[in-house]
Protein backbone atom coordinates (compact mmCIF):
# COMPACT_ATOMS: atom_id res chain seq x y z
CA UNK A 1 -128.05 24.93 -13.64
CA UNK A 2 -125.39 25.63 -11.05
CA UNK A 3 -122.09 23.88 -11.44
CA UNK A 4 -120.93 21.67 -8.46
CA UNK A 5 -117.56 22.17 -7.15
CA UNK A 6 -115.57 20.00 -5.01
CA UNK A 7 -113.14 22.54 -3.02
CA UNK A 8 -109.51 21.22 -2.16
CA UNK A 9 -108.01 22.73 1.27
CA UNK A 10 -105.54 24.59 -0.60
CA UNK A 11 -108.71 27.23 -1.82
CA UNK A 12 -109.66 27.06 1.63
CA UNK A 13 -105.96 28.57 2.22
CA UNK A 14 -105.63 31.24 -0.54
CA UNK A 15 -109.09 32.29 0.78
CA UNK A 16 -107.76 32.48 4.54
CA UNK A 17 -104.33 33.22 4.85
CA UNK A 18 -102.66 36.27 2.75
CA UNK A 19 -99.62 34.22 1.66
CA UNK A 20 -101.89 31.56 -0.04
CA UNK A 21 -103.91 34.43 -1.37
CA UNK A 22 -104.34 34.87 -5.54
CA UNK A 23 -106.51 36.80 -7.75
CA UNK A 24 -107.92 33.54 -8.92
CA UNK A 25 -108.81 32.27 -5.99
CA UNK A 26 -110.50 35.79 -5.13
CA UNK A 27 -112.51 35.34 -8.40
CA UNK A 28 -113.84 31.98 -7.22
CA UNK A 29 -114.45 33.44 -3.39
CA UNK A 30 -116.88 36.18 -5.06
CA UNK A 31 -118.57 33.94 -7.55
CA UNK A 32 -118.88 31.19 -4.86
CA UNK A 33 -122.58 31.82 -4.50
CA UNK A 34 -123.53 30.70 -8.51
CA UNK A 35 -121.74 27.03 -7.24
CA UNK A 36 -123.01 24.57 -5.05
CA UNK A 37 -120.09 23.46 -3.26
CA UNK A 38 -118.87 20.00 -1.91
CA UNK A 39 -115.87 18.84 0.12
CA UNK A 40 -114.82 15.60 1.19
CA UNK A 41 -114.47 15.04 5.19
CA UNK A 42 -111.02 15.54 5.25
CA UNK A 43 -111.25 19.39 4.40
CA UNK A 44 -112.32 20.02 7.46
CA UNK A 45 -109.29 18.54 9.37
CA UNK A 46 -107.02 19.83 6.64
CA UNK A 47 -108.45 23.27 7.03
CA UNK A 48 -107.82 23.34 10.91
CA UNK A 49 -104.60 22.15 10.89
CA UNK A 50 -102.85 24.75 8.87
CA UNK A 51 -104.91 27.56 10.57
CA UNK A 52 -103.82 25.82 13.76
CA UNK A 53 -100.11 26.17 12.19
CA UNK A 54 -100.54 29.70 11.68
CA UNK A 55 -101.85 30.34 15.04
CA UNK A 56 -98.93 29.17 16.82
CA UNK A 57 -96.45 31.41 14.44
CA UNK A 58 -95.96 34.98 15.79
CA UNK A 59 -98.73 36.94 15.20
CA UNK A 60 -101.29 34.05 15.50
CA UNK A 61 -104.23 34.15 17.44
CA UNK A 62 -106.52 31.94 18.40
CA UNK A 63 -109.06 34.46 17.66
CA UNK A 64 -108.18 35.01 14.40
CA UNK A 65 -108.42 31.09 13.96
CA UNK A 66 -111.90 30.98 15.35
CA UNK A 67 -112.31 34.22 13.09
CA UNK A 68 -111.37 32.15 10.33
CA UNK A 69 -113.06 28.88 10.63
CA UNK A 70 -116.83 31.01 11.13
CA UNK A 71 -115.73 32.89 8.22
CA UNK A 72 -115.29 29.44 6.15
CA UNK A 73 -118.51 27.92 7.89
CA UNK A 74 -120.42 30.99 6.05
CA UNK A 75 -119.53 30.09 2.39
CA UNK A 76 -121.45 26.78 3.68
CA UNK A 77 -119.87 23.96 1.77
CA UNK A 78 -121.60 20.38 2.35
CA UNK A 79 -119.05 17.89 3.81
CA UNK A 80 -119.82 14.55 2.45
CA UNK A 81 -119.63 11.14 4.41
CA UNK A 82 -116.61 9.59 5.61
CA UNK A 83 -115.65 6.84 3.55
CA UNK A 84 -116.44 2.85 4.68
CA UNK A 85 -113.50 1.10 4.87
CA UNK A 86 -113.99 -1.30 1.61
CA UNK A 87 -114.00 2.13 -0.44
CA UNK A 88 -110.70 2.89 0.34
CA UNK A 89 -109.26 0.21 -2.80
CA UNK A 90 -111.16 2.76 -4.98
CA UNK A 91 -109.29 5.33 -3.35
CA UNK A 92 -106.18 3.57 -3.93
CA UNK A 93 -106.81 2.96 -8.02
CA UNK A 94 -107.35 6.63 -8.41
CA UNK A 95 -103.97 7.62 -6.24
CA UNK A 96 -102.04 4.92 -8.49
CA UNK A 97 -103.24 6.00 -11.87
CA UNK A 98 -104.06 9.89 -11.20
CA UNK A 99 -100.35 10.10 -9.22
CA UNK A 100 -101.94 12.14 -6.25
CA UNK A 101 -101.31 11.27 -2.79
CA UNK A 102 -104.24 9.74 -1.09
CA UNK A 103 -106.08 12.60 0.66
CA UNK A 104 -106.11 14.10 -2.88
CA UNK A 105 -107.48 11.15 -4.46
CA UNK A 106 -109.94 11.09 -1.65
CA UNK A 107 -110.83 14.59 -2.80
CA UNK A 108 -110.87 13.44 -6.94
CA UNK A 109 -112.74 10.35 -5.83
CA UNK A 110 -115.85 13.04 -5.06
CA UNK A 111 -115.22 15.12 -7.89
CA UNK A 112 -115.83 11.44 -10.08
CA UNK A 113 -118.55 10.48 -8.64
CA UNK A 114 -120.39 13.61 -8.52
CA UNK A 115 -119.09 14.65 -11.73
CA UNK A 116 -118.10 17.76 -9.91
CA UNK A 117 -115.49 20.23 -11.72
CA UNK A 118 -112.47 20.32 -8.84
CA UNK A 119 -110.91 23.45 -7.80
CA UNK A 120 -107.53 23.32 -5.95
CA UNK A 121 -104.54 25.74 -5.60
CA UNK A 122 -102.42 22.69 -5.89
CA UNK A 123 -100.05 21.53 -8.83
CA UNK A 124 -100.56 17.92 -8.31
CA UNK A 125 -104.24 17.78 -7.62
CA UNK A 126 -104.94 19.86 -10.97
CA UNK A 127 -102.37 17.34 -12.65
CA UNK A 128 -103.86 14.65 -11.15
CA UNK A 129 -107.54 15.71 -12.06
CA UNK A 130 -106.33 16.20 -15.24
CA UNK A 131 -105.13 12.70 -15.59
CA UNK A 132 -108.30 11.76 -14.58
CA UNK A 133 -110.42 13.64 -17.05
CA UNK A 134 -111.80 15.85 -14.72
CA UNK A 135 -112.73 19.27 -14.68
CA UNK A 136 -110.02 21.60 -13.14
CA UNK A 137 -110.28 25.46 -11.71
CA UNK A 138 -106.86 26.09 -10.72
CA UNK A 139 -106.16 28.93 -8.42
CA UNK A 140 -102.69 28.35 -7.95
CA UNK A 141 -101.48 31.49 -10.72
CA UNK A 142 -100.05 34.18 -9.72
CA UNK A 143 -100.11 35.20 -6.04
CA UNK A 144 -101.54 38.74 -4.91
C-alpha cells in the first residue's frame, strides 16, 4: 500500500529553487512516484508566490517560472477542496494547540484527516506535526 503524503510549499521550494535545495528533499523528489500525494489549496498560491519572488530578483524569468510551475504540475499532486467557512474553528484548535500559524495548520488539518504522514522543509510545521502526533518527513537537513 502506498503511503499518502501531504506536501508543505516549502518541498515544493527545495524541489524548485537551488537555495531551498537538500539531499533530503532530493530523496523524496525521486521516490515521489511510490506516494500518492496530497496538498491543501493553499500550495498552489504559496507555490506561485515565491516563484513569482524569484522571478522578479535578477536573474528571474518568467520563463523559468512557467518552467517551474509545469515542472511541479508533472509530479501531479491532488489539491484538495477549499475549506467552508464553519471549518475554519477546526483550523483554529489545531493552530492553538499544534503552535503553527494558520496556513500550516490548514496543511496539518489534511494530514489528520487523511491520516497522511506530512512532509515539510519547515521547523515549525515538523514541530507542530509533531505536537500533533503526526507523521513527519522533514527535508529541512542539511542544504546541498
Amino acid at each position: 500500500m502506498t503511503e499518502l503524503l501531504v506536501v508543505d510549499a516549502s518541498v515544493a521550494g527545495a524541489w524548485l529553487l537551488r537555495s531551498q535545495a537538500t539531499e533530503a528533499a532530493s530523496r523524496l523528489l525521486r521516490k515521489l512516484p511510490e506516494h500518492r500525494t496530497l496538498a491543501p489549496y493553499v500550495f498552489v498560491s504559496e507555490v506561485t508566490s515565491f516563484l513569482l519572488e524569484e522571478e522578479r530578483r535578477p536573474g528571474g524569468s518568467q520563463r523559468g517560472t512557467e518552467d517551474k510551475l509545469a515542472f511541479l504540475d508533472r509530479l501531479q499532486i491532488a489539491i484538495a477542496d477549499p475549506l467552508e467557512h464553519e471549518e475554519i474553528q477546526r483550523i483554529l484548535s489545531i493552530a492553538r494547540v499544534s503552535g503553527a500559524s494558520l496556513i500550516d495548520s490548514i496543511y496539518l488539518d489534511l494530514a489528520a484527516g487523511m491520516d497522511a504522514t506530512v512532509a515539510t522543509r519547515d521547523a515549525g510545521m515538523a514541530s507542530g506535526a509533531a505536537r500533533l502526533g503526526l507523521r513527519v518527513i522533514d527535508v529541512g537537513a542539511a542544504q546541498h
